[in-house]
Structure formats: C-alpha cells, structure tokens
PDB file of N, CA and C in Angstrom:
ATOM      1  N   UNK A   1      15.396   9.683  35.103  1.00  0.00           N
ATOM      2  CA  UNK A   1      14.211  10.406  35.488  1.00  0.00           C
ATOM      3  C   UNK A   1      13.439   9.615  36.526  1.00  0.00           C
ATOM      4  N   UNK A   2      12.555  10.250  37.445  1.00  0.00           N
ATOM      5  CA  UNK A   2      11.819   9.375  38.220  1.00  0.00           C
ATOM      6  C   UNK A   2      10.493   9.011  37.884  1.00  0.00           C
ATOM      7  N   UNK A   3      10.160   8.017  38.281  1.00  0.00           N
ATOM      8  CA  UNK A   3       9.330   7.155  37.225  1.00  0.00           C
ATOM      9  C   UNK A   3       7.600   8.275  37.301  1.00  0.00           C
ATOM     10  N   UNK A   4       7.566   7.296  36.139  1.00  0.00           N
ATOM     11  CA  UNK A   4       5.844   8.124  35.749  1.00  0.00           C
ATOM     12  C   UNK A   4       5.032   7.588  37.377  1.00  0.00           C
ATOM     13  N   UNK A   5       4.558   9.714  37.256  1.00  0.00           N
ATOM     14  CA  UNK A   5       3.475   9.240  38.211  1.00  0.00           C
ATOM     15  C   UNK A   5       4.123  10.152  39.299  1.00  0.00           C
ATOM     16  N   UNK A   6       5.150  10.643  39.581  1.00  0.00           N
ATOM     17  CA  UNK A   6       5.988  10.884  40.610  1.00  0.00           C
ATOM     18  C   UNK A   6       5.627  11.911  41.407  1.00  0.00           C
ATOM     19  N   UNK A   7       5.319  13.127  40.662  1.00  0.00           N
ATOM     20  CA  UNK A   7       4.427  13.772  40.765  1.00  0.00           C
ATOM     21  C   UNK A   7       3.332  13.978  42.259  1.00  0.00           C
ATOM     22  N   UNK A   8       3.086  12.828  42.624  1.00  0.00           N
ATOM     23  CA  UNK A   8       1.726  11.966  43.310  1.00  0.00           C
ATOM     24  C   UNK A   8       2.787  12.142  45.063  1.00  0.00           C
ATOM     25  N   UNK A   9       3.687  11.549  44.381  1.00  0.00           N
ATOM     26  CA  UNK A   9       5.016  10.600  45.763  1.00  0.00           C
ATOM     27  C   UNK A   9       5.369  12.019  46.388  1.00  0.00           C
ATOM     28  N   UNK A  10       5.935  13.220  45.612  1.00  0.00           N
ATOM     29  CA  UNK A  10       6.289  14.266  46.220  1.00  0.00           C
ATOM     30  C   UNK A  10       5.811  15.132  47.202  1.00  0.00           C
ATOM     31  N   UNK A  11       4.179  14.852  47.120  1.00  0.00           N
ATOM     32  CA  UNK A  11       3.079  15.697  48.042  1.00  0.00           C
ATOM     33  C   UNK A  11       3.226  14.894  49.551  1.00  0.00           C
ATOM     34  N   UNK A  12       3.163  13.588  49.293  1.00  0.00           N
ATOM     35  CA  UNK A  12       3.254  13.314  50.373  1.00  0.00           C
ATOM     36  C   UNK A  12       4.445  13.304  51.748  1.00  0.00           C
ATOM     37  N   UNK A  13       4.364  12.902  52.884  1.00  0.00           N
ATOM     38  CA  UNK A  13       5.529  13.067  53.762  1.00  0.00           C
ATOM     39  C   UNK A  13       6.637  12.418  53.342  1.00  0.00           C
ATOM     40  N   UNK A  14       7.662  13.111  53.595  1.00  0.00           N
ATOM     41  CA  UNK A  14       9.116  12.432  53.544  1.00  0.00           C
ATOM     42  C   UNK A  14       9.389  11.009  54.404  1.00  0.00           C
ATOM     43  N   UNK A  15       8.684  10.956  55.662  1.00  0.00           N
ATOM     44  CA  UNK A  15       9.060  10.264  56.227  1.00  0.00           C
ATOM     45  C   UNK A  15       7.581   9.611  57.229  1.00  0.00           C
ATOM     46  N   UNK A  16       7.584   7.879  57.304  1.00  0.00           N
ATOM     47  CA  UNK A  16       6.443   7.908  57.861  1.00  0.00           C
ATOM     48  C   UNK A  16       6.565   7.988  59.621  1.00  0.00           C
ATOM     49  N   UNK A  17       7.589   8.107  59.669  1.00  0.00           N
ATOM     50  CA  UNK A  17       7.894   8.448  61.551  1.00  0.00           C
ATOM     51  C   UNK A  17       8.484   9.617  61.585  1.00  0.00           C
ATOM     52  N   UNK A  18       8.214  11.022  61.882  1.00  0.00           N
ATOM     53  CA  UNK A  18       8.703  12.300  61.931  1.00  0.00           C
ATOM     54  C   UNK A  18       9.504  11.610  63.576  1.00  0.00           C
ATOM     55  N   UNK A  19       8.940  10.989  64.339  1.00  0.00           N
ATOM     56  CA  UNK A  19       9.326  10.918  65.701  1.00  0.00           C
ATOM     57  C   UNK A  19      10.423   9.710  66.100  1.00  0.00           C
ATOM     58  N   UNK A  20      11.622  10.134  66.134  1.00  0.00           N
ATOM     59  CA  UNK A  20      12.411   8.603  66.196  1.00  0.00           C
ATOM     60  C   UNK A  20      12.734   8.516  67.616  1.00  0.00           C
ATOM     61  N   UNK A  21      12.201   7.251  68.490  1.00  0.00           N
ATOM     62  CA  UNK A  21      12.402   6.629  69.870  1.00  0.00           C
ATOM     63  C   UNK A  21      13.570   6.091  69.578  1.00  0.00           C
ATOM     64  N   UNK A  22      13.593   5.158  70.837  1.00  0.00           N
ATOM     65  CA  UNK A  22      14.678   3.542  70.989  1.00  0.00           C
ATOM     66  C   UNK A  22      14.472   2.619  69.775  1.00  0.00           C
ATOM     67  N   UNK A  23      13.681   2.557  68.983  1.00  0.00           N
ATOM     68  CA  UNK A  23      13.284   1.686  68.237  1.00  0.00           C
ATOM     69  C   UNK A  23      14.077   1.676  67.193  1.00  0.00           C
ATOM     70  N   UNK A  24      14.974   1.431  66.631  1.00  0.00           N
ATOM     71  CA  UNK A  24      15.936   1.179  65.128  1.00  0.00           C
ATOM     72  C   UNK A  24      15.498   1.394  64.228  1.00  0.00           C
ATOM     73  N   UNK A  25      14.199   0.518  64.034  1.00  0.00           N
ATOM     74  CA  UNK A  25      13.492   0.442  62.750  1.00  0.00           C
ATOM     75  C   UNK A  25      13.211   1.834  61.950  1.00  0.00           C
ATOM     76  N   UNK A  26      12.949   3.060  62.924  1.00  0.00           N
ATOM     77  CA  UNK A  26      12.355   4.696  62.008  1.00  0.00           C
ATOM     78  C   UNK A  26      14.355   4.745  61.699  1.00  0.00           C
ATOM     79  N   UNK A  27      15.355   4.692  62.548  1.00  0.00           N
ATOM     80  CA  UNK A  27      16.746   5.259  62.319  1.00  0.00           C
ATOM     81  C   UNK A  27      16.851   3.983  61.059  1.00  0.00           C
ATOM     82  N   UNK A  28      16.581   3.223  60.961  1.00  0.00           N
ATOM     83  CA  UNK A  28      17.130   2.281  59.885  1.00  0.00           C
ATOM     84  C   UNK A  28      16.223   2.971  58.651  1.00  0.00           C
ATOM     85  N   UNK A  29      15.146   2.757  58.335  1.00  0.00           N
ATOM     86  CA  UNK A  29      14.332   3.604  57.614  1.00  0.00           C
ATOM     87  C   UNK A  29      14.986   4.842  57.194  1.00  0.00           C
ATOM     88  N   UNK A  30      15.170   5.379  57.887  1.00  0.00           N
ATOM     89  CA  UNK A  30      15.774   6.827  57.552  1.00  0.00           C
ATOM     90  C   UNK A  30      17.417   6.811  56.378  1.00  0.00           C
ATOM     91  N   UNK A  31      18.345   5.858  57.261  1.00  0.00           N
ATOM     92  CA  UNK A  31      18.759   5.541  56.710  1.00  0.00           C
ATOM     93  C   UNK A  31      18.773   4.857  55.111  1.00  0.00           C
ATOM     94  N   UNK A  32      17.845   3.785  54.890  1.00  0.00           N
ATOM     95  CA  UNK A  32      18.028   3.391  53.539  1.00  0.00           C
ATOM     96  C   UNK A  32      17.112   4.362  52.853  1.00  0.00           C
ATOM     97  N   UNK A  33      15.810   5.407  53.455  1.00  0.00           N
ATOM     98  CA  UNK A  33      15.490   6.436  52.194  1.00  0.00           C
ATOM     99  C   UNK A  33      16.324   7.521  51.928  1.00  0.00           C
ATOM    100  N   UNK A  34      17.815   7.185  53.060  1.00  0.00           N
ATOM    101  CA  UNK A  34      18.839   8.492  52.342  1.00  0.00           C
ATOM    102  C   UNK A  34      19.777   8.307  51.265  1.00  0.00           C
ATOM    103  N   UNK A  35      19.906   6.880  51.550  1.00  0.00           N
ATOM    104  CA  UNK A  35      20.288   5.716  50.345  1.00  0.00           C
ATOM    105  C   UNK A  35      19.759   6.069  49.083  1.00  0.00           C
ATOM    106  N   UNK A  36      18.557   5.383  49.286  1.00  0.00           N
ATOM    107  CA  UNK A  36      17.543   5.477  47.897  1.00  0.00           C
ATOM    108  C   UNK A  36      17.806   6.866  47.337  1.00  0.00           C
ATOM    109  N   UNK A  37      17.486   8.259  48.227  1.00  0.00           N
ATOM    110  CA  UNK A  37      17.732   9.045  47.241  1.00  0.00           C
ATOM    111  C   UNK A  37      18.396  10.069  46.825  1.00  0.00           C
ATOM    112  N   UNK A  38      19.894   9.028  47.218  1.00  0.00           N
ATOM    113  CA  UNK A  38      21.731   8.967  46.871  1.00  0.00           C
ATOM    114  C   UNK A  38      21.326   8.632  45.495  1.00  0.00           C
ATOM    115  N   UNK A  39      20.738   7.609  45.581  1.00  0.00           N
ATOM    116  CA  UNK A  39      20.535   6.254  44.498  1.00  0.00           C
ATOM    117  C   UNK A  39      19.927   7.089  43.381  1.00  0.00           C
ATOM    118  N   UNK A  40      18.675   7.705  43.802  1.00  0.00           N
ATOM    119  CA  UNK A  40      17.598   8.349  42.471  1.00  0.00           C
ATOM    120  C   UNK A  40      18.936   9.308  41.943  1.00  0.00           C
ATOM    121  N   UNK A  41      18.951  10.370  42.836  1.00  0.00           N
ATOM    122  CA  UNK A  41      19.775  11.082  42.444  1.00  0.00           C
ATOM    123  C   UNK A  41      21.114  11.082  41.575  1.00  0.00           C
ATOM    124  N   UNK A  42      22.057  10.459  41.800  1.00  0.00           N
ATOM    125  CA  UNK A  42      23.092   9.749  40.971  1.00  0.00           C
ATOM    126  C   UNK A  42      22.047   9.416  39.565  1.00  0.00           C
ATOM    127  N   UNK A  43      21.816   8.399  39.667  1.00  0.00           N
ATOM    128  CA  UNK A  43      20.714   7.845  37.913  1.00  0.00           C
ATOM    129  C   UNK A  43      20.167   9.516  37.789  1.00  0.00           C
ATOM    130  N   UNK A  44      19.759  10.400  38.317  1.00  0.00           N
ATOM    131  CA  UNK A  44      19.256  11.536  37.282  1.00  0.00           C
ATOM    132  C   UNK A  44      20.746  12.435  36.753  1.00  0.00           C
ATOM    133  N   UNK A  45      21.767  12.556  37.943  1.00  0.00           N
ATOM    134  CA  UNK A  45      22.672  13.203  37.547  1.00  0.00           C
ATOM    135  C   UNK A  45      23.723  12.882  36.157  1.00  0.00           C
ATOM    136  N   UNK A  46      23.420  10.876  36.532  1.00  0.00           N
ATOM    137  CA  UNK A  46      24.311  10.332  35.099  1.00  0.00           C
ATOM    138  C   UNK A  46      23.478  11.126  33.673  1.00  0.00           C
ATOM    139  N   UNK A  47      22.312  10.763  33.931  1.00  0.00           N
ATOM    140  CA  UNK A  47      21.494  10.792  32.633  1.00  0.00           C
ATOM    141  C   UNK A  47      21.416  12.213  32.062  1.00  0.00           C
ATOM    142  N   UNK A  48      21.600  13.372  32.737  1.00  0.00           N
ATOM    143  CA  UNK A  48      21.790  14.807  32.677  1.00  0.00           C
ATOM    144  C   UNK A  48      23.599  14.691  31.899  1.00  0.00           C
ATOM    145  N   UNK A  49      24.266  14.400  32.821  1.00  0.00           N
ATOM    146  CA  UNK A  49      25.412  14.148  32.238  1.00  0.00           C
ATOM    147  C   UNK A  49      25.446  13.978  31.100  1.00  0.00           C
ATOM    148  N   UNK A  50      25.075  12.571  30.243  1.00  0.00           N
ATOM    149  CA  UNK A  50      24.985  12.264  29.087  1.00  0.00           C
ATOM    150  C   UNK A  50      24.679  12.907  28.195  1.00  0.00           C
ATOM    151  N   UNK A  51      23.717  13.807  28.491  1.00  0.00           N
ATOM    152  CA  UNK A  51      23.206  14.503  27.476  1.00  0.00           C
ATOM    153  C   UNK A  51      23.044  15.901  27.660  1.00  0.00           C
ATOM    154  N   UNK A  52      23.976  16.762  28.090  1.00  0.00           N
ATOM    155  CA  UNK A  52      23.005  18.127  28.311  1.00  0.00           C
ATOM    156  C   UNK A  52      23.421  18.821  27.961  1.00  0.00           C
ATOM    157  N   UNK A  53      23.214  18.864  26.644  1.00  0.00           N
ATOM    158  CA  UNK A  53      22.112  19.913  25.383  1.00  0.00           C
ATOM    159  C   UNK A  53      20.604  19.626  25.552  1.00  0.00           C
ATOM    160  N   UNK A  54      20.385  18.156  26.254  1.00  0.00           N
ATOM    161  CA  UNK A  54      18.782  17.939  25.968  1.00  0.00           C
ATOM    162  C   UNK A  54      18.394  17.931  28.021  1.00  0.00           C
ATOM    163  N   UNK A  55      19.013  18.876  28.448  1.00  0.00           N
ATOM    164  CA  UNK A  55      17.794  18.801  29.898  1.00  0.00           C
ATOM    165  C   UNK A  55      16.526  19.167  29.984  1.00  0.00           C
ATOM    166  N   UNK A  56      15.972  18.487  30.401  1.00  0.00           N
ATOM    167  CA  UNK A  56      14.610  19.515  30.369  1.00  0.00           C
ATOM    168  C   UNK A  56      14.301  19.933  31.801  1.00  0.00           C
ATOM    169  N   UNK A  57      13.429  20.910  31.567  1.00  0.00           N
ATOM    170  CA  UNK A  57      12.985  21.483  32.948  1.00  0.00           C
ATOM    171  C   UNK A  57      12.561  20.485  33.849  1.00  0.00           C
ATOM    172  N   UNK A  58      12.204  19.402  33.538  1.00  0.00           N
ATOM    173  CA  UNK A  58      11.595  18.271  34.340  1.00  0.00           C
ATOM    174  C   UNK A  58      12.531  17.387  34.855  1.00  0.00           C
ATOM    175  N   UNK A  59      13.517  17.393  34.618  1.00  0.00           N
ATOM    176  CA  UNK A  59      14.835  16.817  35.026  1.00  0.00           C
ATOM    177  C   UNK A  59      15.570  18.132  36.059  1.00  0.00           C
ATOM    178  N   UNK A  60      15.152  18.987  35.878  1.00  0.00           N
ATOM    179  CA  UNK A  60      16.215  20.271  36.547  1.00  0.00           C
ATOM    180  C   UNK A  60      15.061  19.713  37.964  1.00  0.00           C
ATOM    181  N   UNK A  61      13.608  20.418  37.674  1.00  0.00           N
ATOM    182  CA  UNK A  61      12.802  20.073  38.828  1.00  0.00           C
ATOM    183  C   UNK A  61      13.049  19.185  39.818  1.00  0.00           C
ATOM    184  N   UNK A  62      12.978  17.922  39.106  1.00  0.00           N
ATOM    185  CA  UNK A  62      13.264  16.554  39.887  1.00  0.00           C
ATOM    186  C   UNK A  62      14.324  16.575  40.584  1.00  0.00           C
ATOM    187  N   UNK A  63      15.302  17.172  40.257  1.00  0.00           N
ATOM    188  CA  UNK A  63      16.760  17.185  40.746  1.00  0.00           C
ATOM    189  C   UNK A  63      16.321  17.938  41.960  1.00  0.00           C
ATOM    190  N   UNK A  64      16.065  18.996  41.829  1.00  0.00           N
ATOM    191  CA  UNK A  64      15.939  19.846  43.098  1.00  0.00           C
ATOM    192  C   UNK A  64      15.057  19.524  44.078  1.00  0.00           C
ATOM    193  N   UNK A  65      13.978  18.463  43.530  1.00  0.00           N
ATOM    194  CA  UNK A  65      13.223  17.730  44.772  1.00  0.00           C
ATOM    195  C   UNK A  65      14.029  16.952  45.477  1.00  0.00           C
ATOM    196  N   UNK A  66      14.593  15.893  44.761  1.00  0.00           N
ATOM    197  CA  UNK A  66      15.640  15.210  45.455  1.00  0.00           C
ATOM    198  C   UNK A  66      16.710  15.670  45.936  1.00  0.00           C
ATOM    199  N   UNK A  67      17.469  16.973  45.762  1.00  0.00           N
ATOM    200  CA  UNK A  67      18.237  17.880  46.813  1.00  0.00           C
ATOM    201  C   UNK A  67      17.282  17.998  47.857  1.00  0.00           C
ATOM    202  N   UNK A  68      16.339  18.968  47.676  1.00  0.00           N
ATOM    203  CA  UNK A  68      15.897  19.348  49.032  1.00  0.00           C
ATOM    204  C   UNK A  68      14.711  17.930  49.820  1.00  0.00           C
ATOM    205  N   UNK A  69      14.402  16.606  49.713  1.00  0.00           N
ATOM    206  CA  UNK A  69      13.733  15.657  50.115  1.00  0.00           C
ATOM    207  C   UNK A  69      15.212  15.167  51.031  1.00  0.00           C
ATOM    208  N   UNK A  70      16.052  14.634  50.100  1.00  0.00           N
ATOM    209  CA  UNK A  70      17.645  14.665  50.969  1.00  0.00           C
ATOM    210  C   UNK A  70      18.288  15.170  52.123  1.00  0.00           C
ATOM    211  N   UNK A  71      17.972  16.751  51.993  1.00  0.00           N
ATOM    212  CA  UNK A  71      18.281  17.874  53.064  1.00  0.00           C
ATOM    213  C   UNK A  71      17.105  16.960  54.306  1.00  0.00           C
ATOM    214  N   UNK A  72      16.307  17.453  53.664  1.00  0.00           N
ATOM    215  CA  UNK A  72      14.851  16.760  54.797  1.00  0.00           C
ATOM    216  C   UNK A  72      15.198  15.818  55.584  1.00  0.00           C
ATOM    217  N   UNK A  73      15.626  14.715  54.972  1.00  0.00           N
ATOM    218  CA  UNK A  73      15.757  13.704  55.907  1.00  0.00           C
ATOM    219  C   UNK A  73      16.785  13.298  56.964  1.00  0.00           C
ATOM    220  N   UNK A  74      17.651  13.865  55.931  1.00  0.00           N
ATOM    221  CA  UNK A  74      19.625  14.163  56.632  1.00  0.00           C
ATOM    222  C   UNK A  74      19.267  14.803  57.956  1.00  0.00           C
ATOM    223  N   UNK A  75      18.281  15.928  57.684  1.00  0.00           N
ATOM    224  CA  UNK A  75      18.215  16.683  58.973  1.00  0.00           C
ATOM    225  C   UNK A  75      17.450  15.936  60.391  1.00  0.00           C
ATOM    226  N   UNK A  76      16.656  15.675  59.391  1.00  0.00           N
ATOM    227  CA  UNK A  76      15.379  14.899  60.552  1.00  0.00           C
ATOM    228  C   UNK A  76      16.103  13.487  61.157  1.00  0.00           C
ATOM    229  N   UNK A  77      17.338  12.755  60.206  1.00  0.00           N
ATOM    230  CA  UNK A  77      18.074  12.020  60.844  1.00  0.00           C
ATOM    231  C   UNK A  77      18.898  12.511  61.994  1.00  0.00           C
ATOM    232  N   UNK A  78      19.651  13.693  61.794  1.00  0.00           N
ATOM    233  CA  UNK A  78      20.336  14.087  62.891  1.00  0.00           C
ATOM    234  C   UNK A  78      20.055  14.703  63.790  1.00  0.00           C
ATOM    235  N   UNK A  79      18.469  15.137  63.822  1.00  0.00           N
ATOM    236  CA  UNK A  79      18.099  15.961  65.069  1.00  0.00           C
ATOM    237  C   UNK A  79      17.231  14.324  65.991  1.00  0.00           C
ATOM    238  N   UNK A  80      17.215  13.426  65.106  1.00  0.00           N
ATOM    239  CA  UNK A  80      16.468  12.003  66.151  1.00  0.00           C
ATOM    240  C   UNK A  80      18.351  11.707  66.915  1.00  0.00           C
ATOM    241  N   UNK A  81      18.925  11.781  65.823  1.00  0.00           N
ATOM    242  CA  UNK A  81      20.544  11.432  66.561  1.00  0.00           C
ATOM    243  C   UNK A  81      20.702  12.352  68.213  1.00  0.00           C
ATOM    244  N   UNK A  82      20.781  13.304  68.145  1.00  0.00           N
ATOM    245  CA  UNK A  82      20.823  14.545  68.904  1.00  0.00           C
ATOM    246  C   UNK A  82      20.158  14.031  69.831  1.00  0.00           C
ATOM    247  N   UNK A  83      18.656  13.983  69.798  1.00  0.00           N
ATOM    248  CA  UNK A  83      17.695  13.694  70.831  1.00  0.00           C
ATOM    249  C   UNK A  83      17.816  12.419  71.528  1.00  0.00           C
ATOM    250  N   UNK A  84      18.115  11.253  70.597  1.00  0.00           N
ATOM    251  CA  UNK A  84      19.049  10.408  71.147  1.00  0.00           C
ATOM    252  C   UNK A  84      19.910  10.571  72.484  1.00  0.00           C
ATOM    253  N   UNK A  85      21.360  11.095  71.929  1.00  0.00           N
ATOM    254  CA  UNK A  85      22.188  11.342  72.732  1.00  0.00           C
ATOM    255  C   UNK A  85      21.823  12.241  73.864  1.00  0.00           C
ATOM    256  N   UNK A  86      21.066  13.076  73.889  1.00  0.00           N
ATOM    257  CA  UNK A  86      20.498  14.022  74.609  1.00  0.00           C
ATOM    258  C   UNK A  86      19.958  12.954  76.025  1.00  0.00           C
ATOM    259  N   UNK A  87      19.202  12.249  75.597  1.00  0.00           N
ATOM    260  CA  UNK A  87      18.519  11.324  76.352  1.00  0.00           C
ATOM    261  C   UNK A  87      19.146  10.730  77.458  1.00  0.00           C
ATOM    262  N   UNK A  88      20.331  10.023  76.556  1.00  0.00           N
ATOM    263  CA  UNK A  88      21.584   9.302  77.367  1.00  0.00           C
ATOM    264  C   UNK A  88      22.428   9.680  77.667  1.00  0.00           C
ATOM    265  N   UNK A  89      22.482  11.053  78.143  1.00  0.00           N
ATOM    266  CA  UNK A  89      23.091  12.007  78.916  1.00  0.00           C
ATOM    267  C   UNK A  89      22.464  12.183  79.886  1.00  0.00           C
ATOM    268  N   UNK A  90      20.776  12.535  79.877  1.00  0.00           N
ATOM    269  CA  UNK A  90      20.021  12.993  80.804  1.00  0.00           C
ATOM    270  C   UNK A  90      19.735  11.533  81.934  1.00  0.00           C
ATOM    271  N   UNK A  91      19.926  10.505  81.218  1.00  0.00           N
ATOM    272  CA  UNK A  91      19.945   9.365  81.743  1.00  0.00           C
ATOM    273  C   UNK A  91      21.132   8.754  83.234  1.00  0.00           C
ATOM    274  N   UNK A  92      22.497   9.368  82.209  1.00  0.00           N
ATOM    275  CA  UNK A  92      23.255   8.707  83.179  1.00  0.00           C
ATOM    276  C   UNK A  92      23.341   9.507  84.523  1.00  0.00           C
ATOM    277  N   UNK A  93      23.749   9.223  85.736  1.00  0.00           N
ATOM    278  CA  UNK A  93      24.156   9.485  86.928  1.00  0.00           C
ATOM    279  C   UNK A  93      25.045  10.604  86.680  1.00  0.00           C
ATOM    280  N   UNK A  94      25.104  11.707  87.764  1.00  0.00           N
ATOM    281  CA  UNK A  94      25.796  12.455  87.590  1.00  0.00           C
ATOM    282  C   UNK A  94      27.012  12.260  87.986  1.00  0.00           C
ATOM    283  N   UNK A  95      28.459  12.445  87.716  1.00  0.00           N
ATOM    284  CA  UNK A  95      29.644  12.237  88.313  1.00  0.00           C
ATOM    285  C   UNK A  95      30.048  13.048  89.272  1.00  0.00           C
ATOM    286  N   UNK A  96      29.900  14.432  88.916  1.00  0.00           N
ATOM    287  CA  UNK A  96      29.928  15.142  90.163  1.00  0.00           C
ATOM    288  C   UNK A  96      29.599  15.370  91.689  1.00  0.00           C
ATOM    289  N   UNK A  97      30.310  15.329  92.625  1.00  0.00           N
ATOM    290  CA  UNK A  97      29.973  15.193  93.642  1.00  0.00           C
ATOM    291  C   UNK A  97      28.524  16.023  94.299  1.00  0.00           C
ATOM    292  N   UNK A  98      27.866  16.076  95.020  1.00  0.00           N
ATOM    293  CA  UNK A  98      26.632  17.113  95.282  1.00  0.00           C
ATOM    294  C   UNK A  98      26.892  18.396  96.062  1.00  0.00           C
ATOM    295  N   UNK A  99      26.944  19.375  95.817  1.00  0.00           N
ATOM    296  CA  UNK A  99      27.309  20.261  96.602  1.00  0.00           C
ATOM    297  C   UNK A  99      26.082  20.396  97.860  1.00  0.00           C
ATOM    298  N   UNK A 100      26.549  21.330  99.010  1.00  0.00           N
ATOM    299  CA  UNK A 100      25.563  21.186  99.948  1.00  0.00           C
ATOM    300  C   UNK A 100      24.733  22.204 100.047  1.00  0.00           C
TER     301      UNK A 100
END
C-alpha cells in the first residue's frame, strides 16, 4: 500500500518540470519517477497477489493512480524525447542541394 498520508502526494503535479530543455537533470528525473512507480506499483501488485480475497477498494484505487500517474509521465517523457529530436533536426544543415 502507499504510505499513510498519500492521499496529500496525489493532488499535486506529477512532475516538477512539465518543460524538458538540454538539461538531463528534468530527463533523468523523469526517468527514476518512472522507476519509482514501477517500484510502488509491483509492492502493491505483490501484496494484492497474496491475498485477494482481502482487496480493498483502497488498494484497487491506488493501483489505478499509479497506472494512470505512470501513463503521465511515460508520455510527458516521450513527447520531451520528440521535441528533443525535433530540435536536432531543425538544427542540422540541410543536405539537399538549394533549388533556384
């Protein structure tokens, strides 16, 4: 389950850089909170596992925050990827010759 209090964590943003530059640090970020909640997720799925005759709605809930917080970030990772590459396309020189 996710810890007491959690409740609080969910209202707020998924992510504290919606905007990812050149900078690593928001793509690294992104990265280990997709980690982490690989991580939550797995520990709620074992613990459901173990026991389910006894789920409770508060375990179903949680689960589905952490599906869709997951989706969130996966996405918001690959559209900074995109914009990325986008960039360093718009960047390089064109190969094509210039027409007249």
């Amino acid at each position: 389950m996710l810890p007491e209090g959690s409740r609080r964590v969910r209202q707020r943003s998924i992510g504290e850089d919606n905007a990812m530059n050149d900078d690593p640090a928001p793509k690294a970020r992104s990265i280990a909170l997709i980690e982490q909640l690989c991580s939550r997720r797995s520990t709620l799925v074992q613990a459901m596992a173990a026991n389910p005759e006894q789920i409770t709605d508060e375990q179903i809930r949680d689960l589905a925050w952490l599906q869709s917080a997951f989706a969130a970030v996966e996405a918001e990772h690959r559209r900074a990827e995109r914009e990325t590459l986008q960039e360093e396309v718009q960047q390089r020189p064109s190969s094509l010759p210039s027409l007249p």
